[in-house]
N, C-alpha and C. Protein backbone atom coordinates (compact mmCIF):
# COMPACT_ATOMS: atom_id res chain seq x y z
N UNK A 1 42.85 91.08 76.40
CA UNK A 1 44.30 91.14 76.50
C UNK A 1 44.88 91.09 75.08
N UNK A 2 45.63 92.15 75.14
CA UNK A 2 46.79 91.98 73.71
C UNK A 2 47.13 90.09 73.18
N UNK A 3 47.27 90.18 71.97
CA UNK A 3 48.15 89.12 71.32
C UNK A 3 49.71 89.19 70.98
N UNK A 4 50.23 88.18 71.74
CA UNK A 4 51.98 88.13 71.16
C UNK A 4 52.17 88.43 70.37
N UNK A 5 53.29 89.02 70.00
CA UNK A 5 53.80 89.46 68.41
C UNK A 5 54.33 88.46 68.04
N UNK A 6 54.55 87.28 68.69
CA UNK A 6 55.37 86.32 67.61
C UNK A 6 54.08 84.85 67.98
N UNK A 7 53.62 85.24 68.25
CA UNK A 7 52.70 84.14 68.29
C UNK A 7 51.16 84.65 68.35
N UNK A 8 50.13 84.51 67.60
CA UNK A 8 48.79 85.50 67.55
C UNK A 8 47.64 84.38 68.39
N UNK A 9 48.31 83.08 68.52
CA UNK A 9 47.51 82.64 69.86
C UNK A 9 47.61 82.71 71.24
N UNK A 10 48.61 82.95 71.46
CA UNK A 10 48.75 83.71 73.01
C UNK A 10 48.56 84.83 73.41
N UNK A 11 48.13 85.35 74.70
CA UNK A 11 48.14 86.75 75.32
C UNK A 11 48.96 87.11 75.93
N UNK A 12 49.01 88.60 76.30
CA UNK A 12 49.72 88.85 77.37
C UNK A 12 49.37 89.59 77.92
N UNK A 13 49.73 90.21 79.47
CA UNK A 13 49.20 91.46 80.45
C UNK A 13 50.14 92.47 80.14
N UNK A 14 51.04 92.91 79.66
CA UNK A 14 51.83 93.98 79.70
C UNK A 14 52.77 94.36 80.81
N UNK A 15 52.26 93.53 81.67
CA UNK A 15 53.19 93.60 83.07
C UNK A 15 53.95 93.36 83.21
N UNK A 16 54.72 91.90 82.42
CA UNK A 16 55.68 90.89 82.91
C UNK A 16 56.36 92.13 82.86
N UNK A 17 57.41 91.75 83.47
CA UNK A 17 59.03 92.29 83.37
C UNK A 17 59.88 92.03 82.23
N UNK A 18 59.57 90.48 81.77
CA UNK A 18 60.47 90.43 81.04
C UNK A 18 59.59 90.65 79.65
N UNK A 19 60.93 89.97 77.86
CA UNK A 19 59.86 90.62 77.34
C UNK A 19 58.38 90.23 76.91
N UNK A 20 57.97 89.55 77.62
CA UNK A 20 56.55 89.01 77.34
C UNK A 20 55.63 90.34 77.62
N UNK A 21 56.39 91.44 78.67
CA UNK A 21 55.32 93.04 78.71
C UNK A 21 55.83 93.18 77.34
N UNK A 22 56.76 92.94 76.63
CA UNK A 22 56.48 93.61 75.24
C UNK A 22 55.50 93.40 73.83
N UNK A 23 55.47 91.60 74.60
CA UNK A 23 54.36 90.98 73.36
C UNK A 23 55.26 90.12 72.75
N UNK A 24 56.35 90.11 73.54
CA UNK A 24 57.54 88.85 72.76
C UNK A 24 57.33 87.26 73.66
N UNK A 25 56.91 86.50 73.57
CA UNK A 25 56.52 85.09 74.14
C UNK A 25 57.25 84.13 74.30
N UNK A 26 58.19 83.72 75.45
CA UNK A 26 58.97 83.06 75.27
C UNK A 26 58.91 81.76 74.49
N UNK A 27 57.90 81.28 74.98
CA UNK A 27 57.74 79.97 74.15
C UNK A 27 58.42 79.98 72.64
N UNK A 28 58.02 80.78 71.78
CA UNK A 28 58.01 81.03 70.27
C UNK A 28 59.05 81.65 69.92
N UNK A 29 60.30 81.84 70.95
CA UNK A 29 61.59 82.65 70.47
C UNK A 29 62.21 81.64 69.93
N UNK A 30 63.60 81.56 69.60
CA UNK A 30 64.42 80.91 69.59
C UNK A 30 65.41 80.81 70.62
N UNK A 31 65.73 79.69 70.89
CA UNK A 31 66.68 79.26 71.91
C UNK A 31 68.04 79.88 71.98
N UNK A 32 68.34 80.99 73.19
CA UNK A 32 69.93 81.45 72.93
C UNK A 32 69.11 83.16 72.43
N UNK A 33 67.88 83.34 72.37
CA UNK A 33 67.45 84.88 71.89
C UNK A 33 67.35 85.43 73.05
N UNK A 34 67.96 87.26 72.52
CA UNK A 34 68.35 87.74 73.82
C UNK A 34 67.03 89.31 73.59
N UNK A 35 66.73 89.62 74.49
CA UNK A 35 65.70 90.86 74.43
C UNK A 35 65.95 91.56 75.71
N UNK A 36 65.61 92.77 75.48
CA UNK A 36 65.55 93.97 76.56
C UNK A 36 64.28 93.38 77.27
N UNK A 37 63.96 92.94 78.15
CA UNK A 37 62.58 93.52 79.00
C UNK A 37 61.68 94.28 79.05
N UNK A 38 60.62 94.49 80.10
CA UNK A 38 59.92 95.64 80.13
C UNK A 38 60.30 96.47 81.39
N UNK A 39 61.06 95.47 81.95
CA UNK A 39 62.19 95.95 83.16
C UNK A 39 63.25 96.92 83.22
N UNK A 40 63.84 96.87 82.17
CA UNK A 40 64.83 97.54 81.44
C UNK A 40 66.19 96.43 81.30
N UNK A 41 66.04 95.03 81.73
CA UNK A 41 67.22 94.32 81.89
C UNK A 41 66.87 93.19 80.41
N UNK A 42 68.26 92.54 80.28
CA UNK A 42 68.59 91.38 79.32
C UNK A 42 67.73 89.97 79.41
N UNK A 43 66.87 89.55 78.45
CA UNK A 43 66.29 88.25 79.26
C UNK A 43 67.27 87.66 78.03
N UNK A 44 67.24 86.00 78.19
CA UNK A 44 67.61 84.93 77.26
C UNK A 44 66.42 84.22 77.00
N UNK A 45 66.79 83.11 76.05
CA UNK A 45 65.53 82.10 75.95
C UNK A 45 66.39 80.74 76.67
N UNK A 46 65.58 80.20 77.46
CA UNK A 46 66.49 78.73 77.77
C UNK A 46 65.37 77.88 78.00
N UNK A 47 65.92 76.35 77.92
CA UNK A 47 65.21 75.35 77.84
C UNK A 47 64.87 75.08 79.28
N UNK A 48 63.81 75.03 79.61
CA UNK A 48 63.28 74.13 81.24
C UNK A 48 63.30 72.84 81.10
N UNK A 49 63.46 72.10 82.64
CA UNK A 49 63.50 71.19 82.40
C UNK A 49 62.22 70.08 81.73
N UNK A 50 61.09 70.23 81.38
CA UNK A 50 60.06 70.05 80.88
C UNK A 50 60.08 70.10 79.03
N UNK A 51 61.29 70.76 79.06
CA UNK A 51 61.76 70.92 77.52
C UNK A 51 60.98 72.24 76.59
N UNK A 52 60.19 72.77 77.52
CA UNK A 52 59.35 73.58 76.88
C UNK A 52 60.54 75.45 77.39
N UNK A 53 60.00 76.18 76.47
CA UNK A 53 61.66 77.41 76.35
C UNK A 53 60.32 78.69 77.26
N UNK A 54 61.52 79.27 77.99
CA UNK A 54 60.88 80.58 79.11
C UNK A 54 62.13 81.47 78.72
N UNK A 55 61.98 83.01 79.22
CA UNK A 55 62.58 84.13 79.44
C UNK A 55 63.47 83.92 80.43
N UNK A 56 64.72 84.30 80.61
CA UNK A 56 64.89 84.00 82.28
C UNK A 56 65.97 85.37 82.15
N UNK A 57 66.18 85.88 83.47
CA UNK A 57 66.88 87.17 83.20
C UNK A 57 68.59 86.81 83.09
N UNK A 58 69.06 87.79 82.31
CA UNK A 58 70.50 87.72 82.49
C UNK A 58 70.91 88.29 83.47
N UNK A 59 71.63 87.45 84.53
CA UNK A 59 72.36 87.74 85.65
C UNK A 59 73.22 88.77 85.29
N UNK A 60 73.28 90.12 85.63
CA UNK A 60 74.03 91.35 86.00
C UNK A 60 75.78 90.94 86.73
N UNK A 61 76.30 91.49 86.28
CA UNK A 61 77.55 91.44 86.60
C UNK A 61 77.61 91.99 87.43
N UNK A 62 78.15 91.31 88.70
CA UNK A 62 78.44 92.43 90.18
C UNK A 62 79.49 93.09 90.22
N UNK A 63 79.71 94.50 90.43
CA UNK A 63 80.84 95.14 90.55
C UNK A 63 81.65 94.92 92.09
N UNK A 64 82.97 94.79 91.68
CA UNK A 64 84.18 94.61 92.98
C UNK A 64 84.31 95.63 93.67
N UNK A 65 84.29 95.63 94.63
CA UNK A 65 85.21 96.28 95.38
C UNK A 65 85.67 97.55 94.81
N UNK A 66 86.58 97.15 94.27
CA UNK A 66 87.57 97.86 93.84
C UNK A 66 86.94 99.12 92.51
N UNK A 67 86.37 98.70 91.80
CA UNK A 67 85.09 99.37 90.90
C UNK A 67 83.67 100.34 91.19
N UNK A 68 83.39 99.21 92.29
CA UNK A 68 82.62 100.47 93.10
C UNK A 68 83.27 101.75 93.65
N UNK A 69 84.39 100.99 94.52
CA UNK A 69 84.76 102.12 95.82
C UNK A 69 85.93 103.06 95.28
N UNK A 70 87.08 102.32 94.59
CA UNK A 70 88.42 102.93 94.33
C UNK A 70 88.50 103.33 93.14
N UNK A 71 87.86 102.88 91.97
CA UNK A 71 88.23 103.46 90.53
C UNK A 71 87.74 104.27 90.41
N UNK A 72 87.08 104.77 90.96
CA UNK A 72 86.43 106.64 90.71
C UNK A 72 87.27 108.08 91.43
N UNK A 73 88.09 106.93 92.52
CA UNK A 73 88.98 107.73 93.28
C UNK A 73 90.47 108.17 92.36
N UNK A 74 90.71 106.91 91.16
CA UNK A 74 91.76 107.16 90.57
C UNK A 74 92.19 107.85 89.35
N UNK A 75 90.34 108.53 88.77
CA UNK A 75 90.74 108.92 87.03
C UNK A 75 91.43 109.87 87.22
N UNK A 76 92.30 110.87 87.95
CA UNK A 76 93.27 112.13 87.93
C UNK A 76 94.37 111.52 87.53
N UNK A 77 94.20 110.38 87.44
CA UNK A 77 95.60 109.20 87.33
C UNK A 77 96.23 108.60 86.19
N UNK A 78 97.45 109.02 85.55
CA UNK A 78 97.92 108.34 84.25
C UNK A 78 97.21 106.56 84.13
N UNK A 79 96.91 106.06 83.55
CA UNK A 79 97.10 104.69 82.84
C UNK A 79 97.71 103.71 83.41
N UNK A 80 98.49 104.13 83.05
CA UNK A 80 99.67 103.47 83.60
C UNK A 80 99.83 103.28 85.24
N UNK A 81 99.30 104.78 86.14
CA UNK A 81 99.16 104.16 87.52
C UNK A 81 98.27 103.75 87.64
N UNK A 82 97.19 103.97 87.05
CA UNK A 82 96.04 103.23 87.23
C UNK A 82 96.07 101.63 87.31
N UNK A 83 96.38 101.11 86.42
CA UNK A 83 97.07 99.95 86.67
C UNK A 83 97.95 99.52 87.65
N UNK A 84 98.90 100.30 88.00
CA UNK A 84 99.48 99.68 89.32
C UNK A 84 98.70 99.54 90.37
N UNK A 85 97.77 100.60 90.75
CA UNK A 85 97.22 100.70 92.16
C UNK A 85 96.20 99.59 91.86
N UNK A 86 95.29 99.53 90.36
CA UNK A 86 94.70 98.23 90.44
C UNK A 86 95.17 97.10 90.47
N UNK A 87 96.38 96.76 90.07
CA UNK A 87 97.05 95.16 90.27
C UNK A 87 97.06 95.31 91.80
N UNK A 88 97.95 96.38 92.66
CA UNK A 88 98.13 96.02 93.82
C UNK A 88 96.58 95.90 94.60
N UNK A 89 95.30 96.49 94.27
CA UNK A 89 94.56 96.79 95.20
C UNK A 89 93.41 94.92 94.76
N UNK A 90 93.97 94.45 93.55
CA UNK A 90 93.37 93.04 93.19
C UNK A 90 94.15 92.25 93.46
N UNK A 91 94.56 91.68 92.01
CA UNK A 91 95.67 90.68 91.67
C UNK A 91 96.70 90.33 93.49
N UNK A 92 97.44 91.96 93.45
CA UNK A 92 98.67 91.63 94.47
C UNK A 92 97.81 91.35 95.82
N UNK A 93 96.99 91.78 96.53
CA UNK A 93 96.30 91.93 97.37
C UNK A 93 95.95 90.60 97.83
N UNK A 94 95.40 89.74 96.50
CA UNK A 94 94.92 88.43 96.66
C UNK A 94 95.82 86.94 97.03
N UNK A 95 97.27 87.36 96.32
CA UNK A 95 98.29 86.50 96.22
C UNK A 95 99.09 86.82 98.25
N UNK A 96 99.06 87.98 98.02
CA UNK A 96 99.46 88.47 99.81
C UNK A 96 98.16 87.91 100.65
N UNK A 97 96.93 87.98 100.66
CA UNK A 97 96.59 87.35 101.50
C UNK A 97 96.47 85.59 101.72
N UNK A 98 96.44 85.26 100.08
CA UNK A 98 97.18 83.66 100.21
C UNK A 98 98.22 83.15 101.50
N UNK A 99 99.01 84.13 101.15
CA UNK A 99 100.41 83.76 101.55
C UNK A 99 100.29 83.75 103.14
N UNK A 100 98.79 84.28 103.74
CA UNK A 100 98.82 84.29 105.27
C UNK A 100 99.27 85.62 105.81
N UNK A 101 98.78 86.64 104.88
CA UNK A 101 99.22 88.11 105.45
C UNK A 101 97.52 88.94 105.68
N UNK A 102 97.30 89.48 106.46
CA UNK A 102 95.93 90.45 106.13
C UNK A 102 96.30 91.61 105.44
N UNK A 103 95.17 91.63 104.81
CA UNK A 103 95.81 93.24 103.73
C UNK A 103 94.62 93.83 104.16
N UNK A 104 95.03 95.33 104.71
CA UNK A 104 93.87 96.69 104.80
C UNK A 104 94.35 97.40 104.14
N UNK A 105 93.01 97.88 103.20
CA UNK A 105 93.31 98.84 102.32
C UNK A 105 92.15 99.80 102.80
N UNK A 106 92.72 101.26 103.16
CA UNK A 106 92.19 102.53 104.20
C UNK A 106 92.14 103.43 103.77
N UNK A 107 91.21 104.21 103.05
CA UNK A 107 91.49 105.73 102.72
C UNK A 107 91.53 106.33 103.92
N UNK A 108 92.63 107.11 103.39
CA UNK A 108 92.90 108.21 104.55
C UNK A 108 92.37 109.44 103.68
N UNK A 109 91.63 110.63 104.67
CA UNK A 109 91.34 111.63 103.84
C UNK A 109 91.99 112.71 104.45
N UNK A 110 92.31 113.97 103.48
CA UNK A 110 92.58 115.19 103.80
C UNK A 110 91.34 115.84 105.16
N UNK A 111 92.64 116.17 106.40
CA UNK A 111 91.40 117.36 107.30
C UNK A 111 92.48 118.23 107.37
N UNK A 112 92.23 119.47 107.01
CA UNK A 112 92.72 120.79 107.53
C UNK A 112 93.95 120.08 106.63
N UNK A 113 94.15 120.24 105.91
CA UNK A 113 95.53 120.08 104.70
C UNK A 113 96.47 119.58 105.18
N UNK A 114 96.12 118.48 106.29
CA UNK A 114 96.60 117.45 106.96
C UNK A 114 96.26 115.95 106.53
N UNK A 115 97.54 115.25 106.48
CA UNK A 115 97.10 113.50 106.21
C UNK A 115 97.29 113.01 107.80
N UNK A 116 96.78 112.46 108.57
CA UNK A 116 96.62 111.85 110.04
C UNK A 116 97.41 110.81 109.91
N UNK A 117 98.96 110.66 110.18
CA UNK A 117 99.56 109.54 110.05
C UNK A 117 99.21 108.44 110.77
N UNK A 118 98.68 108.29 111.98
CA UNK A 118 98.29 107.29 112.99
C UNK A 118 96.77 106.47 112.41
N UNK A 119 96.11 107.62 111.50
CA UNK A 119 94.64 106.92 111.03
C UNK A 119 94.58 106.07 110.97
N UNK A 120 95.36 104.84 109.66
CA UNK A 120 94.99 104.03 109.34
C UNK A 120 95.37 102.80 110.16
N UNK A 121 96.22 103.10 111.50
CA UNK A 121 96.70 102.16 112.59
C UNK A 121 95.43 101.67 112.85
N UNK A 122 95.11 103.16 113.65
CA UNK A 122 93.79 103.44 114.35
C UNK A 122 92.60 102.48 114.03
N UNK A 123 92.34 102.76 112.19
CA UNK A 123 91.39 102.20 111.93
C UNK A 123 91.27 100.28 111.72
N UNK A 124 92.58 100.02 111.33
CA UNK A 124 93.00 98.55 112.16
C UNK A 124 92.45 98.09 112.98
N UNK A 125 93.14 98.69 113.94
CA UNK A 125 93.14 98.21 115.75
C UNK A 125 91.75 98.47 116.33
N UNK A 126 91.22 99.04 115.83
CA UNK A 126 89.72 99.40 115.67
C UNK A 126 88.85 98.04 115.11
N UNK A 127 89.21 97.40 114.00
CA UNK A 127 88.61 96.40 113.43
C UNK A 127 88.78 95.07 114.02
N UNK A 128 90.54 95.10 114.41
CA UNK A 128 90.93 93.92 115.00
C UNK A 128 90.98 93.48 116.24
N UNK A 129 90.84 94.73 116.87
CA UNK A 129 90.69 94.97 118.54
C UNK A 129 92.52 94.38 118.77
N UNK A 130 92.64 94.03 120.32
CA UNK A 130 93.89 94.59 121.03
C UNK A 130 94.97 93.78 120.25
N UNK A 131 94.88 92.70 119.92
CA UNK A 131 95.75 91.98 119.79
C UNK A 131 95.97 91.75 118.22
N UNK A 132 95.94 92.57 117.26
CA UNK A 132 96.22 93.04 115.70
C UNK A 132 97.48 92.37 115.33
N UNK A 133 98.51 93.04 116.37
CA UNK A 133 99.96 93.19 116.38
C UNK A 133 100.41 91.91 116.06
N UNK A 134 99.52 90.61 116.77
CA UNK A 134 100.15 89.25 116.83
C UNK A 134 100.11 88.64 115.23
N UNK A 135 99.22 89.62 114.32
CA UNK A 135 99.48 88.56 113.19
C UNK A 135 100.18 89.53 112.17
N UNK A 136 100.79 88.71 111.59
CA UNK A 136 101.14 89.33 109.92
C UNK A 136 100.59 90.30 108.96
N UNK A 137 100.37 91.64 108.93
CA UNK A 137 99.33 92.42 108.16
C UNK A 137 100.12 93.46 107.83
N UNK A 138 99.69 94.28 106.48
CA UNK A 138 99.84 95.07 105.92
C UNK A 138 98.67 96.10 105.52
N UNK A 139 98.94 97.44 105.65
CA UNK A 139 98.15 98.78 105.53
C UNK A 139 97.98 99.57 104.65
N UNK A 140 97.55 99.67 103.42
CA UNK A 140 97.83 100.43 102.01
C UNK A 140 96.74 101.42 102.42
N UNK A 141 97.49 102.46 102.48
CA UNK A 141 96.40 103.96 102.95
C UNK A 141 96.48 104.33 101.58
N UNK A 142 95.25 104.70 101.43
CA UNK A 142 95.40 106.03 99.85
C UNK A 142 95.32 107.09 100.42
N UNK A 143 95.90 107.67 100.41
CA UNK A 143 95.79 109.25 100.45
C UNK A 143 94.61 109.78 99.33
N UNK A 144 93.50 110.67 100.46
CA UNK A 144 92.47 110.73 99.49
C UNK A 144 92.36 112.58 99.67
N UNK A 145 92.25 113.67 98.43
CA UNK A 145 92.55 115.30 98.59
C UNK A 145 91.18 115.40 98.80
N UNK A 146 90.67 116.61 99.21
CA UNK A 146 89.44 117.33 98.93
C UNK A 146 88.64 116.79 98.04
N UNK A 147 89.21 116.63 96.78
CA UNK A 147 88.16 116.24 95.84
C UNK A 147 87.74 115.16 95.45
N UNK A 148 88.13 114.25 96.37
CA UNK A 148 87.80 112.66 96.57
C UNK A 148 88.59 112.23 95.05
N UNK A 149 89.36 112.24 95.29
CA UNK A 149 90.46 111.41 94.27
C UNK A 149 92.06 111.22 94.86
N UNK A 150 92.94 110.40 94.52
CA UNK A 150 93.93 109.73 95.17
C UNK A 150 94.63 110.91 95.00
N UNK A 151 95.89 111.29 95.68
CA UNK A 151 96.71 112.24 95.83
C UNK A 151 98.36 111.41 95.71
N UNK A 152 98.57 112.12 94.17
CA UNK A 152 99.80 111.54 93.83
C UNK A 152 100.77 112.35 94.40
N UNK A 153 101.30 113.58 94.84
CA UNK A 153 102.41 113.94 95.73
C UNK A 153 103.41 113.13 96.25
N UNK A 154 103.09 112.08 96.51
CA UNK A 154 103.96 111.58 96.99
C UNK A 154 104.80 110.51 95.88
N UNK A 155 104.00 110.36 94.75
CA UNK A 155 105.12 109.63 93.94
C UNK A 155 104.66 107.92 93.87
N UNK A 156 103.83 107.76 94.53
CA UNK A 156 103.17 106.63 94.89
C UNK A 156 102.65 106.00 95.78
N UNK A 157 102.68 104.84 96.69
CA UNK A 157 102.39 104.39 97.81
C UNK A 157 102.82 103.88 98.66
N UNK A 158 102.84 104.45 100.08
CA UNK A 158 103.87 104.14 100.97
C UNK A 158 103.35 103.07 101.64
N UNK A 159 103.08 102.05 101.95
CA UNK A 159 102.33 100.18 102.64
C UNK A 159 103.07 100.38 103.80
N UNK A 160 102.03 100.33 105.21
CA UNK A 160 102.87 100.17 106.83
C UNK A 160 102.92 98.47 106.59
N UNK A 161 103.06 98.31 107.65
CA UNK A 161 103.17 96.80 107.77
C UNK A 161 103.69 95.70 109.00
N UNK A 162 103.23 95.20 109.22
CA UNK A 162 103.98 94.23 110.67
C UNK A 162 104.17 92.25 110.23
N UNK A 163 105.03 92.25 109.89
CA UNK A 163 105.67 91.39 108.70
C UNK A 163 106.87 91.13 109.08
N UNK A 164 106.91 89.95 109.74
CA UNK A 164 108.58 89.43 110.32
C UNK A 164 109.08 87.95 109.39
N UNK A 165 110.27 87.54 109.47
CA UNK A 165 110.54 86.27 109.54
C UNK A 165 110.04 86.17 108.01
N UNK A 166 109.81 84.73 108.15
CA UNK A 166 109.47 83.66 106.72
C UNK A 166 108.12 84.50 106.27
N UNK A 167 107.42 85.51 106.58
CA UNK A 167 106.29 85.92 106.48
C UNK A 167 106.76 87.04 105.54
N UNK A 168 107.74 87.29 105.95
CA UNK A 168 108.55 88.88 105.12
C UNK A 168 108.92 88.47 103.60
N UNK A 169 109.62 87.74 103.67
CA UNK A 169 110.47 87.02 102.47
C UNK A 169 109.27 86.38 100.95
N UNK A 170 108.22 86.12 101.76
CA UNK A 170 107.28 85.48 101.07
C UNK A 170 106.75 86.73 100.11
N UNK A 171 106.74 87.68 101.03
CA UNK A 171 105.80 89.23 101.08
C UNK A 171 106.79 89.88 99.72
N UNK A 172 108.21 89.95 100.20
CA UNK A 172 109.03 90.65 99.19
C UNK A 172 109.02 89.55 98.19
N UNK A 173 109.08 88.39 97.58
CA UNK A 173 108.44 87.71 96.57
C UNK A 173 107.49 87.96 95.97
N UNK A 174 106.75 88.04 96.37
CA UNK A 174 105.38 88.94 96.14
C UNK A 174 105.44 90.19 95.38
N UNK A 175 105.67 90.99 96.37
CA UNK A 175 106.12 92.06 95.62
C UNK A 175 107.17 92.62 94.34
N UNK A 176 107.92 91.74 94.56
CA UNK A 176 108.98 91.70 93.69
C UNK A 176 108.63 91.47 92.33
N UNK A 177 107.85 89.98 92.38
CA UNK A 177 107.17 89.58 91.34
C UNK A 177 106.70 90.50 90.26
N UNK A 178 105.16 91.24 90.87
CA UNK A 178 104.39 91.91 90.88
C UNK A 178 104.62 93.30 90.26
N UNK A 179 105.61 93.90 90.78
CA UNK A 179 106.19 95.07 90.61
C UNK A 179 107.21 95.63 90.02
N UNK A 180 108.29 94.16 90.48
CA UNK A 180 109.56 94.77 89.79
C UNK A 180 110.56 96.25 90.42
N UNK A 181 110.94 96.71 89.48
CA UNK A 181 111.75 97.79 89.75
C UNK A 181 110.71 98.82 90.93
N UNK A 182 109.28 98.82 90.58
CA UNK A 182 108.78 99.81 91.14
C UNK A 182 108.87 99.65 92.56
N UNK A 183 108.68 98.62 93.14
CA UNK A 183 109.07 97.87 94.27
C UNK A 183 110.42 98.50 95.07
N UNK A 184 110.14 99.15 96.15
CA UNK A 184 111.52 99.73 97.14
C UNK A 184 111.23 99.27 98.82
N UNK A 185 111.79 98.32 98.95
CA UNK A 185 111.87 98.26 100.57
C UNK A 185 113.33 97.93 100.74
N UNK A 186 113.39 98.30 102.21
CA UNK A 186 115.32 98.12 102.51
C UNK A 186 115.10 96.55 103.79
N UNK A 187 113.94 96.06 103.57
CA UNK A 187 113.59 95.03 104.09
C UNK A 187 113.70 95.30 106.20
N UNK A 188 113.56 96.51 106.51
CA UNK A 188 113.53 96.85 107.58
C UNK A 188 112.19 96.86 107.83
N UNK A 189 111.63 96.66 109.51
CA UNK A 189 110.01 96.13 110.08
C UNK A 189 110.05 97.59 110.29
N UNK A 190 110.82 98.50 110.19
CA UNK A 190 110.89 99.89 111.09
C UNK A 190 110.55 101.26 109.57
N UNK A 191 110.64 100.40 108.51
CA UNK A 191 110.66 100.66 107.09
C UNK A 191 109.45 100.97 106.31
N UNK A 192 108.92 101.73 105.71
CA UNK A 192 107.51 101.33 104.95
C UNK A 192 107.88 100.83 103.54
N UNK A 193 107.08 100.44 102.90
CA UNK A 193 107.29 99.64 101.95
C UNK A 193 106.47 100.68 100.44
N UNK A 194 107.65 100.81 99.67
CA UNK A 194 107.06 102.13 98.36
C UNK A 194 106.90 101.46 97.34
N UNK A 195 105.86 101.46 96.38
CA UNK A 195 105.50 101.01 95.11
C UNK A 195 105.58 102.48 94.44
N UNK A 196 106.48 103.01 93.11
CA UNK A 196 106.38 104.09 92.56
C UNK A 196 105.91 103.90 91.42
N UNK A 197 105.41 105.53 91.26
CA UNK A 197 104.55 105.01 89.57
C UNK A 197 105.47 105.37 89.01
């Protein structure tokens, strides 16, 4: 078996994953040293509890939601909306469901150069089964074109919603906050609710 490169009394198999397949030994690093693998990932050096120092991998950052599924849907998109639809689809999203509201967020897609206005009910009442209606929730459809990216035509985003009473008031706080001027509702349940870019 090969000898460590930082230490010529130890061996190694070439296998590990981390970088000990390279011939780097944890023991003999320094504490806080960072190396590629043979994995292709980040190891560190850290102390065990035994006091003696190992490789251990750097935990990968998990992507959101919102990074996986929606930010690829939005680069046709100024900056600037980009940011709105991400505050509303994070930040605002999170503070509204605090407040005791459900938030669905639904791509709707283009069929036959048609948007299906009923879809994203559908796909609700579908999740929540019969009795949806009884709680507080809101519907942010994206409109999604052919080419799987958001479809600005409309100027921004129109939010359904079933939002009465002390539940409403909280909601337009919220929004208000959040948005500001971009923010348009006439505070009607019969109303959709517009965020413009």
């Amino acid at each position: 078996m090969p000898k460590c490169k930082n230490d010529k009394t130890k061996t190694y198999k070439g296998t590990e994953p981390s970088p000990k397949g390279l011939g780097y030994c944890g023991h003999a690093e320094k504490l806080g040293q960072k190396r590629k693998g043979k994995d292709g990932n980040q190891w560190i050096i850290k102390e065990i509890k035994n006091g003696s120092k190992r490789s251990m991998k750097v935990p990968t950052k998990v992507k959101t939601r919102y990074e996986r599924y929606f930010k690829p849907m939005l680069t046709s998109l100024s900056s600037d909306n980009q940011k709105t639809i991400k505050k509303l689809l994070t930040e605002t999203k999170k503070k509204i469901q605090k407040a005791g509201i459900k938030v669905f967020v639904v791509p709707v897609h283009l069929e036959n150069g048609y948007y299906l206005a009923d879809y994203a009910w559908n796909v609700v009442a579908d999740k929540e089964g019969n009795d949806f209606l009884d709680t507080p929730f809101i519907i942010i459809p994206l409109k999604i074109n052919y080419d799987k990216k958001f479809d600005t035509q409309y100027g921004g985003i129109y939010i359904q919603h079933n939002v009465r009473y002390k539940k409403k008031k909280e909601l337009q706080e919220i929004l208000r906050k959040d948005f500001g001027k971009k923010y348009i509702w006439n505070k009607s349940t019969t109303r959709a609710i517009f965020i413009k870019f």
